[in-house]
Protein backbone atom coordinates (compact mmCIF):
# COMPACT_ATOMS: atom_id res chain seq x y z
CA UNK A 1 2.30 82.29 -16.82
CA UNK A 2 2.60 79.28 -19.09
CA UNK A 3 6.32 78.46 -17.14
CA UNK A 4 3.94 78.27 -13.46
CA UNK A 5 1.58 75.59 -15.26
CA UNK A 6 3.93 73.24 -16.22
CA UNK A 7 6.51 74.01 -13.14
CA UNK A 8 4.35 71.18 -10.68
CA UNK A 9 4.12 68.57 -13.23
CA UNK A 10 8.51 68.49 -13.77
CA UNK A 11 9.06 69.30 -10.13
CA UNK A 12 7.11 65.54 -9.94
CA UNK A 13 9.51 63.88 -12.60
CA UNK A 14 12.39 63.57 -10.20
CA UNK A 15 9.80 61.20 -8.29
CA UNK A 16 9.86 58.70 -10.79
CA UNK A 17 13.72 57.78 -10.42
CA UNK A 18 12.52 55.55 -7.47
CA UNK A 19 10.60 53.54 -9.42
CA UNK A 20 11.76 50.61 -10.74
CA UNK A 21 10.86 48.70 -14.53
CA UNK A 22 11.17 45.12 -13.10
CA UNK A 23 9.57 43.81 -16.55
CA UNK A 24 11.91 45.68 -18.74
CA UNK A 25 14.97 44.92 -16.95
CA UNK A 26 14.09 41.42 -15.44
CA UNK A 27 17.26 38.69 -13.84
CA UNK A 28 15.90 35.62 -15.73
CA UNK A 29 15.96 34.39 -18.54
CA UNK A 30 12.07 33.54 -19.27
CA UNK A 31 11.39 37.09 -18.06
CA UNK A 32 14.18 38.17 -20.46
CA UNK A 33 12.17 36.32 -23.70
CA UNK A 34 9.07 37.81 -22.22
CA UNK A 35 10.49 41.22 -22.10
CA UNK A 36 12.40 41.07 -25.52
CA UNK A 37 8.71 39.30 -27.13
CA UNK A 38 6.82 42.78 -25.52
CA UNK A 39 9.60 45.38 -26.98
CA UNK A 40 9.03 43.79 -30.13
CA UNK A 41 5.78 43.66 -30.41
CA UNK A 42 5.51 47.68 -29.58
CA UNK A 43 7.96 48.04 -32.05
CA UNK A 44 5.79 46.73 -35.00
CA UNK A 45 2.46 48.09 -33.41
CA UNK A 46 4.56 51.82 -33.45
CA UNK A 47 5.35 51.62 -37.69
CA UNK A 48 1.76 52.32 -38.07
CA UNK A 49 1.22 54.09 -35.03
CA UNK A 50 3.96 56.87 -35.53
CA UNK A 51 2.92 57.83 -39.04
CA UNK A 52 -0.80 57.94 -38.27
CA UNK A 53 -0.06 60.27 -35.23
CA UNK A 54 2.89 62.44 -37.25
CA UNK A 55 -0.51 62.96 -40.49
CA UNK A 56 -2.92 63.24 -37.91
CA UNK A 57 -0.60 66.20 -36.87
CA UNK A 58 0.42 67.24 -40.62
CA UNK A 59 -3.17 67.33 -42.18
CA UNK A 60 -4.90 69.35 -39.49
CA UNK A 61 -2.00 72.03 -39.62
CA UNK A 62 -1.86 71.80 -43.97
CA UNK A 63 -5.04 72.13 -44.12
CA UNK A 64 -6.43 74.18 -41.64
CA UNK A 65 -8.93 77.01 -42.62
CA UNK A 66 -6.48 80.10 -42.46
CA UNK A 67 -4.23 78.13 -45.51
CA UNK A 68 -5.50 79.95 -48.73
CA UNK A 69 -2.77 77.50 -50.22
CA UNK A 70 -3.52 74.40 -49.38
CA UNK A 71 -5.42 72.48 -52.30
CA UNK A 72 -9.26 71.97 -52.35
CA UNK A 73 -10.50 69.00 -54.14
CA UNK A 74 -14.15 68.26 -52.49
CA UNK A 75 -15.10 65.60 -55.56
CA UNK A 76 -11.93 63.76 -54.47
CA UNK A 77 -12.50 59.94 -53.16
CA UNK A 78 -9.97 57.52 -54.41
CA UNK A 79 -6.48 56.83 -54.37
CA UNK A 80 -5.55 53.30 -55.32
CA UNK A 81 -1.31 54.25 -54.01
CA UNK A 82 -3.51 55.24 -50.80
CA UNK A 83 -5.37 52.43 -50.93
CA UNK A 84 -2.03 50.25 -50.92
CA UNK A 85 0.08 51.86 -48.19
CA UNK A 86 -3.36 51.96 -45.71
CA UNK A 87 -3.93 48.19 -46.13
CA UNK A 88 -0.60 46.08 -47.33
CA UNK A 89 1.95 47.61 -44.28
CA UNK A 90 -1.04 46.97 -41.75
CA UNK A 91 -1.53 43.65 -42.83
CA UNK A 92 2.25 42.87 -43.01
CA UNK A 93 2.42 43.99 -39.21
CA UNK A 94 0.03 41.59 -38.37
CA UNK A 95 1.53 38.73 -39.99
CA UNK A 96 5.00 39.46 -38.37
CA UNK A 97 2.99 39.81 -35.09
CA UNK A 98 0.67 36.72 -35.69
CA UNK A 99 4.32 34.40 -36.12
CA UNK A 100 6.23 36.40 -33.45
CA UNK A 101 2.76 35.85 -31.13
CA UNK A 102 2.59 31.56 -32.52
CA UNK A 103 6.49 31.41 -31.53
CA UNK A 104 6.32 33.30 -28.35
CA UNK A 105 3.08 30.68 -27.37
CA UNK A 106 4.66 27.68 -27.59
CA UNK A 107 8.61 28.90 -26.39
CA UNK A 108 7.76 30.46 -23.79
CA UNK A 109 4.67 27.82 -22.27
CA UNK A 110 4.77 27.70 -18.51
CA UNK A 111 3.92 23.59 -18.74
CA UNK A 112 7.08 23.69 -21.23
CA UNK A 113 10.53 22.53 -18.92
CA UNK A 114 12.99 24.94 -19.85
CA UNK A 115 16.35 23.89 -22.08
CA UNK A 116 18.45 26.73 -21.63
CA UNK A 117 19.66 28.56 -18.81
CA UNK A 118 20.30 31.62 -20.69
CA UNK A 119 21.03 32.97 -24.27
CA UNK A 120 24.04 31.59 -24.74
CA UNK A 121 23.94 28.48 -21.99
CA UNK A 122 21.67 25.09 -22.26
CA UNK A 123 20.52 23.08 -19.70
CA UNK A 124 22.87 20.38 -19.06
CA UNK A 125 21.44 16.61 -18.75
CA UNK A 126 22.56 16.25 -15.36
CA UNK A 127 20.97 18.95 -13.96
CA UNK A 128 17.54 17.96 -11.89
CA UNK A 129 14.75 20.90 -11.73
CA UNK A 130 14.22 22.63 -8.37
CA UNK A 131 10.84 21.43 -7.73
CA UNK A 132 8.52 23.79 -5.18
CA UNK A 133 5.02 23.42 -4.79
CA UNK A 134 3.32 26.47 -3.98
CA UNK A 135 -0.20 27.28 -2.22
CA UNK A 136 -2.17 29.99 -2.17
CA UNK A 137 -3.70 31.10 1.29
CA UNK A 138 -5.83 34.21 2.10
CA UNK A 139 -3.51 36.07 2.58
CA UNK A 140 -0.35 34.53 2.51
CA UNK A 141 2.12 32.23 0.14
CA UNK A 142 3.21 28.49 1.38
CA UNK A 143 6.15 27.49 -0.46
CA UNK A 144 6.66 23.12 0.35
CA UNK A 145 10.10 21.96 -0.75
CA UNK A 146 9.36 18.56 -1.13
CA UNK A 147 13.11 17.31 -2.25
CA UNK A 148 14.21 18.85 1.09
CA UNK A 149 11.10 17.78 3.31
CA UNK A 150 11.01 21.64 4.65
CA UNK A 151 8.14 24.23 3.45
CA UNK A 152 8.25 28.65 4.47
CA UNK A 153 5.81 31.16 4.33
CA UNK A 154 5.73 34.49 2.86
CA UNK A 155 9.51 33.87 1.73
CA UNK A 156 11.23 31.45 -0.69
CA UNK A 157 14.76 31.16 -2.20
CA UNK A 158 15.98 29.21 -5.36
CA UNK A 159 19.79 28.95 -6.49
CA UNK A 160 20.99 30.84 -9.49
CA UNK A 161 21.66 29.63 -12.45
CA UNK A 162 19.13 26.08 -11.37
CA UNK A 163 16.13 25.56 -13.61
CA UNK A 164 12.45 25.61 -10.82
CA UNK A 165 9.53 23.67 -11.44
CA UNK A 166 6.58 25.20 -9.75
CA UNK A 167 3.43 23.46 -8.73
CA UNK A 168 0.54 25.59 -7.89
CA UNK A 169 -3.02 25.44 -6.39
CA UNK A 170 -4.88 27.37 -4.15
CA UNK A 171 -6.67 26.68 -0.96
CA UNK A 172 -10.01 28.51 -1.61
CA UNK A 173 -10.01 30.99 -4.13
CA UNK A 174 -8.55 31.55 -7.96
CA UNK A 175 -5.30 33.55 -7.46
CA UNK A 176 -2.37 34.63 -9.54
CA UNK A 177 1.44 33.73 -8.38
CA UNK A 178 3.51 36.87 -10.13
CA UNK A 179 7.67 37.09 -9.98
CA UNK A 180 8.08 39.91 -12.37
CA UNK A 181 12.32 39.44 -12.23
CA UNK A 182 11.89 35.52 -13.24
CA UNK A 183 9.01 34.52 -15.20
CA UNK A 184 5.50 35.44 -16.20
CA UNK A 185 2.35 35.10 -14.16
CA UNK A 186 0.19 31.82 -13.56
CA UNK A 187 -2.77 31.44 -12.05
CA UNK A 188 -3.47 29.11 -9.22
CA UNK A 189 -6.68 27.41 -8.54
CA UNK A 190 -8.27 25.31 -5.64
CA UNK A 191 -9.04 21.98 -6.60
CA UNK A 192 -6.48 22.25 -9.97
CA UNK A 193 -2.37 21.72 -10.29
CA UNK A 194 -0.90 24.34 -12.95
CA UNK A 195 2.99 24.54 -13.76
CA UNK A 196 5.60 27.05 -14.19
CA UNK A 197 9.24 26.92 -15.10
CA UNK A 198 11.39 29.48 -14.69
CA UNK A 199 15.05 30.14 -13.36
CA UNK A 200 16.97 33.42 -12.33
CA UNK A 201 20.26 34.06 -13.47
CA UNK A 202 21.58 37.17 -10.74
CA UNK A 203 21.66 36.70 -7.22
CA UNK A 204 19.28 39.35 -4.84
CA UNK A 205 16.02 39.44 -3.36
CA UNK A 206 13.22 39.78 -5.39
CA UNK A 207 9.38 40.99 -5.27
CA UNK A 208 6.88 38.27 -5.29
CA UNK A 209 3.24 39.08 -4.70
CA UNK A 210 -0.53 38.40 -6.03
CA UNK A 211 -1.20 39.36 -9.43
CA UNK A 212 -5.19 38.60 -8.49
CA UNK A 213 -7.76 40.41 -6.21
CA UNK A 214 -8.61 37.65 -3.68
CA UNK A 215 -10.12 39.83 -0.50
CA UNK A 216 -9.27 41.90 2.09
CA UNK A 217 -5.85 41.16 2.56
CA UNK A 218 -5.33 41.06 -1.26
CA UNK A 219 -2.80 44.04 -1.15
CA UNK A 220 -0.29 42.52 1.56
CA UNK A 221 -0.59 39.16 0.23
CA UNK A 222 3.38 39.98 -0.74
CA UNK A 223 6.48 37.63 -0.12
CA UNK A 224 10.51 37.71 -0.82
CA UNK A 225 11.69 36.12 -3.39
CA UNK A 226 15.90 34.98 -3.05
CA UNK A 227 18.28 34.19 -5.41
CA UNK A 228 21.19 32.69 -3.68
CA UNK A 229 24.73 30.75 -4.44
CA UNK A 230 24.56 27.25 -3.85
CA UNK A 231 25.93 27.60 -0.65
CA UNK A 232 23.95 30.38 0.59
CA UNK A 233 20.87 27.82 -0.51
CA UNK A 234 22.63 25.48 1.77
CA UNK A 235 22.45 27.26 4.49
CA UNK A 236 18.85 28.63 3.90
CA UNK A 237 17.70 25.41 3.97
CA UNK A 238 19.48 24.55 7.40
CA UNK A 239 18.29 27.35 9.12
CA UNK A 240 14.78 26.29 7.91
CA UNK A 241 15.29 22.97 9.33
CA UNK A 242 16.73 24.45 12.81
CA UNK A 243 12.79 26.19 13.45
CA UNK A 244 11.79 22.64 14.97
CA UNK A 245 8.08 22.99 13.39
CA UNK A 246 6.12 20.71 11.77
CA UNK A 247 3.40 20.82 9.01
CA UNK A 248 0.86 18.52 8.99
CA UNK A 249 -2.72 18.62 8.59
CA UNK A 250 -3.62 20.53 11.74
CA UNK A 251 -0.92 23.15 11.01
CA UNK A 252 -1.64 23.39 7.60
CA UNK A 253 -5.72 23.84 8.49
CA UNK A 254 -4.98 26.18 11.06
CA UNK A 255 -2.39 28.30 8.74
CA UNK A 256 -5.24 28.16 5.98
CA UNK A 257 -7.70 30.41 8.13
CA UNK A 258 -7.71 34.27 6.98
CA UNK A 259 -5.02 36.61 8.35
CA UNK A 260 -3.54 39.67 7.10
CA UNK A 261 0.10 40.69 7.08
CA UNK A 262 1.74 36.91 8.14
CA UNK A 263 5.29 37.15 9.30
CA UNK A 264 7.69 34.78 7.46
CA UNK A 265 6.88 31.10 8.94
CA UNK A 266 9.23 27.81 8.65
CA UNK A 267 8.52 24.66 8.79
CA UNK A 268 11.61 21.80 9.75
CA UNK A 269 9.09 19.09 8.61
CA UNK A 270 6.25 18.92 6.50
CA UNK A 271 3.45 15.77 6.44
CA UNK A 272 3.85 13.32 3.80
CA UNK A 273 1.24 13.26 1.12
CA UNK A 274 0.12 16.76 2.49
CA UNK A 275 0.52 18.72 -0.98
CA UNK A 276 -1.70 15.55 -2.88
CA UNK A 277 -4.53 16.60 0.23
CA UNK A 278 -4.36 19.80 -0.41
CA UNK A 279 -4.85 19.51 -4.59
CA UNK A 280 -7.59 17.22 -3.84
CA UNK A 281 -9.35 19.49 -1.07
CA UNK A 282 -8.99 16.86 1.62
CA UNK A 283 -7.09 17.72 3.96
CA UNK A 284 -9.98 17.69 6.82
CA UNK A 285 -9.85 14.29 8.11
CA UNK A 286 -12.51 12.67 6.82
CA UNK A 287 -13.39 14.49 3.76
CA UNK A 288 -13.81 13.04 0.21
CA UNK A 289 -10.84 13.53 -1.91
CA UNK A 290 -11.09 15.16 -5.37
CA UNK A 291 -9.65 11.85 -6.92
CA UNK A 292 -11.95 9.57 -5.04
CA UNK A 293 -14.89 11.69 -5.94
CA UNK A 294 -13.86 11.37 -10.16
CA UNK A 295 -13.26 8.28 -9.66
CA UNK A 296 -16.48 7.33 -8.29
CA UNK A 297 -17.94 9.40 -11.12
CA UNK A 298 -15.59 7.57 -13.99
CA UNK A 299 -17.30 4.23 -12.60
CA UNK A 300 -20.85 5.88 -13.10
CA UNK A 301 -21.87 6.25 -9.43
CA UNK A 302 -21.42 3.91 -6.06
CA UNK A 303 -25.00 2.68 -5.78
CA UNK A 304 -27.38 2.98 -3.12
CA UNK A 305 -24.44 5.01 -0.86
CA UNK A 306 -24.60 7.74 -3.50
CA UNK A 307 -27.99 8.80 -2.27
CA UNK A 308 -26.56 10.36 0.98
CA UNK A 309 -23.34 11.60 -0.82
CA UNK A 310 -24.08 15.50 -0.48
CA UNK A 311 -22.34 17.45 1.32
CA UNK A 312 -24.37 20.34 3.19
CA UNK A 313 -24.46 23.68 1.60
CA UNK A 314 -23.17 25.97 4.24
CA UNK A 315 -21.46 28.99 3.73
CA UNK A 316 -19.09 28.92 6.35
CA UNK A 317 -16.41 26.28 5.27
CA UNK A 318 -15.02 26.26 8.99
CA UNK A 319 -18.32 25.54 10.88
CA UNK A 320 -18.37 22.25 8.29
CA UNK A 321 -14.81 21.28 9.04
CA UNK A 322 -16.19 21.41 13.02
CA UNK A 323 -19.41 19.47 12.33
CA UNK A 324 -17.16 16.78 10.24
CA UNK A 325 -14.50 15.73 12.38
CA UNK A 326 -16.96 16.25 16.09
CA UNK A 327 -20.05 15.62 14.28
CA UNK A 328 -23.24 17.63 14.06
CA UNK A 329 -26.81 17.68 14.53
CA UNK A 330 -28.89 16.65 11.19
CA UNK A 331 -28.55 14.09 8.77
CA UNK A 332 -24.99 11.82 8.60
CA UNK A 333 -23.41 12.31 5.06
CA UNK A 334 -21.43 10.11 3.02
CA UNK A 335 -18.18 11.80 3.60
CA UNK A 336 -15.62 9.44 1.88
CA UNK A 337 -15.12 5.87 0.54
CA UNK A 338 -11.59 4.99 1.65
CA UNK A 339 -9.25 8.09 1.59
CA UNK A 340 -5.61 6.94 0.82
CA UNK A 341 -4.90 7.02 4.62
CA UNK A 342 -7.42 4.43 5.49
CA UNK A 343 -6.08 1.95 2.54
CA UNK A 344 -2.53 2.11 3.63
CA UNK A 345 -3.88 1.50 7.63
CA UNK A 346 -6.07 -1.55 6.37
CA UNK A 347 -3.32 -2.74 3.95
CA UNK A 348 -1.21 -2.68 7.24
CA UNK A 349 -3.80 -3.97 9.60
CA UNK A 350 -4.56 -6.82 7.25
CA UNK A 351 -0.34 -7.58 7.02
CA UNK A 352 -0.32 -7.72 10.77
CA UNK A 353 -3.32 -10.29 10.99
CA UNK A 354 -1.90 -12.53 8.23
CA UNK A 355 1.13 -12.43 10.18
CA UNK A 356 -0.29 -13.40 13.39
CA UNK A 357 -2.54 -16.37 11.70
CA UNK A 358 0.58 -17.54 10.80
CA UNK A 359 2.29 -17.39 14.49
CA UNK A 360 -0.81 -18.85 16.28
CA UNK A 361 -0.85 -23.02 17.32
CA UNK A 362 -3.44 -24.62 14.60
CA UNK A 363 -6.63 -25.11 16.02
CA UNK A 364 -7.53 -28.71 17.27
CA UNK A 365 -10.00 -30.84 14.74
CA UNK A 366 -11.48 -32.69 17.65
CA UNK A 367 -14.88 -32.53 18.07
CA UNK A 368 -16.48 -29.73 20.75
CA UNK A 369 -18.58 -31.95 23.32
CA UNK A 370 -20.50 -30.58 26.79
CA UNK A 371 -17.97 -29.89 29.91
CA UNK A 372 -18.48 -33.52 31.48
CA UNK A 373 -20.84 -35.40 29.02
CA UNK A 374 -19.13 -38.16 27.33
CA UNK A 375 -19.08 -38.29 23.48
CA UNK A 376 -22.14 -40.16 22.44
CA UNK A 377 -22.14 -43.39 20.71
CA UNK A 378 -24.76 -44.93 17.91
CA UNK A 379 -26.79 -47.84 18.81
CA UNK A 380 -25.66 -50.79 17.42
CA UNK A 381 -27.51 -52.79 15.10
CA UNK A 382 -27.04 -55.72 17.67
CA UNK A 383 -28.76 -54.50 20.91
CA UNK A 384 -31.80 -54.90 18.89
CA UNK A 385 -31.40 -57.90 16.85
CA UNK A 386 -33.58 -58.38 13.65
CA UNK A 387 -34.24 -54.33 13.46
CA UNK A 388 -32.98 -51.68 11.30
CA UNK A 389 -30.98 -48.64 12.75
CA UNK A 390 -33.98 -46.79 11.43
CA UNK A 391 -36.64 -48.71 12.68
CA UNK A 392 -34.98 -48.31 16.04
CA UNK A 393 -35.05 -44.16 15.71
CA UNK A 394 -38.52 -44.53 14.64
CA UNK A 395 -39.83 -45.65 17.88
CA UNK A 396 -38.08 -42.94 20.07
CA UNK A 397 -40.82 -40.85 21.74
CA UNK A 398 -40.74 -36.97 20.60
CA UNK A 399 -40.68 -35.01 23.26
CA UNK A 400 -43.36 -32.14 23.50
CA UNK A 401 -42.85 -28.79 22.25
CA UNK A 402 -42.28 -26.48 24.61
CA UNK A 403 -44.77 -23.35 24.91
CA UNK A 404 -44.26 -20.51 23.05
CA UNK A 405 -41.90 -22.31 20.72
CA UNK A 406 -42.07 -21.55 16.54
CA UNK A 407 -43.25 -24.29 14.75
């Protein structure tokens, strides 16, 4: 009878050879610290833990009310040996765990740029990071390659053995970019750049996927993850390149709208200055920037024009992208200063009129006079002989004003 109860649970074991420990057996080498930091750390925490269990065990079967044998000392309270081994080996766990926790902090920083490859290989000088800047749509990942001008969706590849500098932020809400085979987690955050460096050291495709709820689509928000040779990179990059498409600001705020289960997207070009937009929250046309908006508030305020500086408190962040760019009925709103845009078209529009000024015939200094009037002459003091130029003006007859006129 006892053999039936526990025959369901083991006929379920053989289930768990699918799974696979992606944290304890990871292909990089910052997942590799990570893992060896954890197995450590469960090492200490099990000194204590394994004895307490093993007396827990002991002392309930010793003394147990059918053992006549066992010895019964009810006035006992105090055992300074006891004492000893309950609080010095704790307190020596912590310790190691406090400087293994300290080390592990600082080593193994995301912001830190990694200097070795792997155990036994450093980062040479020569080599240049991998830099990817990554964004995180509901429900989707955009990966921007900006050293290659090409950005994917829901798929991204890095060579082996190359160190990767990730940039993160997120388009509307707080989410968490997760590779469990290459490095730890890192949260991203609209309105906010954090880092990560990491680098993977086999070649395969890897599991990448949100490590925070962020909606509906939360459980498919899921992407592939490739470690390639340098020349399989190569040609990952071409074939990104060959899709024709381009990312600008109207793909990027069309792409940034809600969908669930996004096939894998690439994009030949992508928008210059279109990763800065997106950290600062303006991409919309016509929207403040983040970095205007501090700015304005490192200066103490812009005046009178701060008055009208609110933007309205709607729910729907798409109807106000509509009423922005087409307008809307209500009040106007101060919706930016100069973005970065406008500078670099007035900077240009100003070149071209300096430029032109300096093409164009100088103007004549002769002096305008009426289509057919001659130029009019002073009296001279001799057509009125004995009289000054002033007496002469004082006898000219003022003309009436006319009606209606100001006085």
């Amino acid at each position: 009878m006892r053999l039936r109860s526990l025959l369901p649970p083991l006929l379920l074991l053989p289930l768990l050879a699918g799974c696979q420990a992606v944290v304890l057996d990871p292909a990089g080498h910052v997942a590799a610290e990570q893992r060896d930091l954890l197995v450590l750390s469960v090492v200490l925490m099990l000194i204590i833990i394994i004895p307490v269990m093993a007396l827990t065990v002991w002392f309930a079967w010793k003394y147990r009310a059918s053992n006549k044998d066992a010895r019964y000392e009810p006035d006992w309270d105090h055992s300074t040996h006891l004492e000893l081994v309950i609080w010095a080996v704790p307190l020596l766990i912590i310790i190691c765990l406090g400087a293994v926790t300290w080390a592990g902090t600082h080593l193994l920083d995301p912001y830190r740029p990694l200097d070795r490859i792997s155990k036994d290989r450093a980062v040479s000088a020569e080599v240049r990071p991998l830099q990817v800047n990554v964004v995180a749509l509901d429900w989707k990942w955009l990966f921007i390659y900006p050293e290659y001008g090409i950005a994917t969706v829901n798929e991204m590849a890095v060579p082996v053995d190359r160190p990767v500098r990730f940039s993160l932020t997120s388009s509307s809400v707080m989410n968490a970019f997760y590779v469990p085979a290459m490095a730890g987690m890192i949260y991203a955050m609209p309105g906010m750049e954090t880092k990560l460096h990491g680098v993977i050291n086999a070649p395969g495709d890897y599991k990448g996927f949100s490590a925070n709820y962020s909606g509906d689509g939360f459980s498919d928000m899921r992407f592939t993850f490739k470690g390639l040779s340098d020349q399989q990179f190569n040609a990952w990059i071409a074939q990104a390149r060959q899709s024709g498409a381009v990312l600008d600001r109207v793909s990027y705020l069309e792409l940034a709208r809600p969908s669930e289960k996004t096939p894998v997207m690439r994009f030949a070009n992508v928008q210059p200055h279109l990763w800065d937009q997106v950290v600062n929250m303006c991409v919309q046309p016509g929207k403040m920037c983040m970095g205007e908006m501090m700015a304005i508030d490192d200066r103490g305020g812009m005046g009178v024009e701060a008055i009208e500086n609110t933007w309205p408190l709607e729910s729907d962040e798409y109807r106000r992208r509509t009423e922005a760019v087409l307008g809307g009925p209500g009040r106007g709103y101060v919706m930016a200063i100069c973005t970065p845009d406008d500078a670099n078209a007035a900077a240009e529009g100003r070149a071209r009129l300096e430029l032109a000024s300096l093409s164009a015939p100088a103007p004549s200094l002769a002096r305008v006079q009426g289509l057919g009037l001659s130029r009019p002459t002073a009296p001279t003091p001799s057509a009125l002989p004995g009289r000054s130029l002033i007496e002469q003006a004082s006898d000219t007859p003022v003309p009436p004003a006319s009606k209606g006129a100001r006085s």
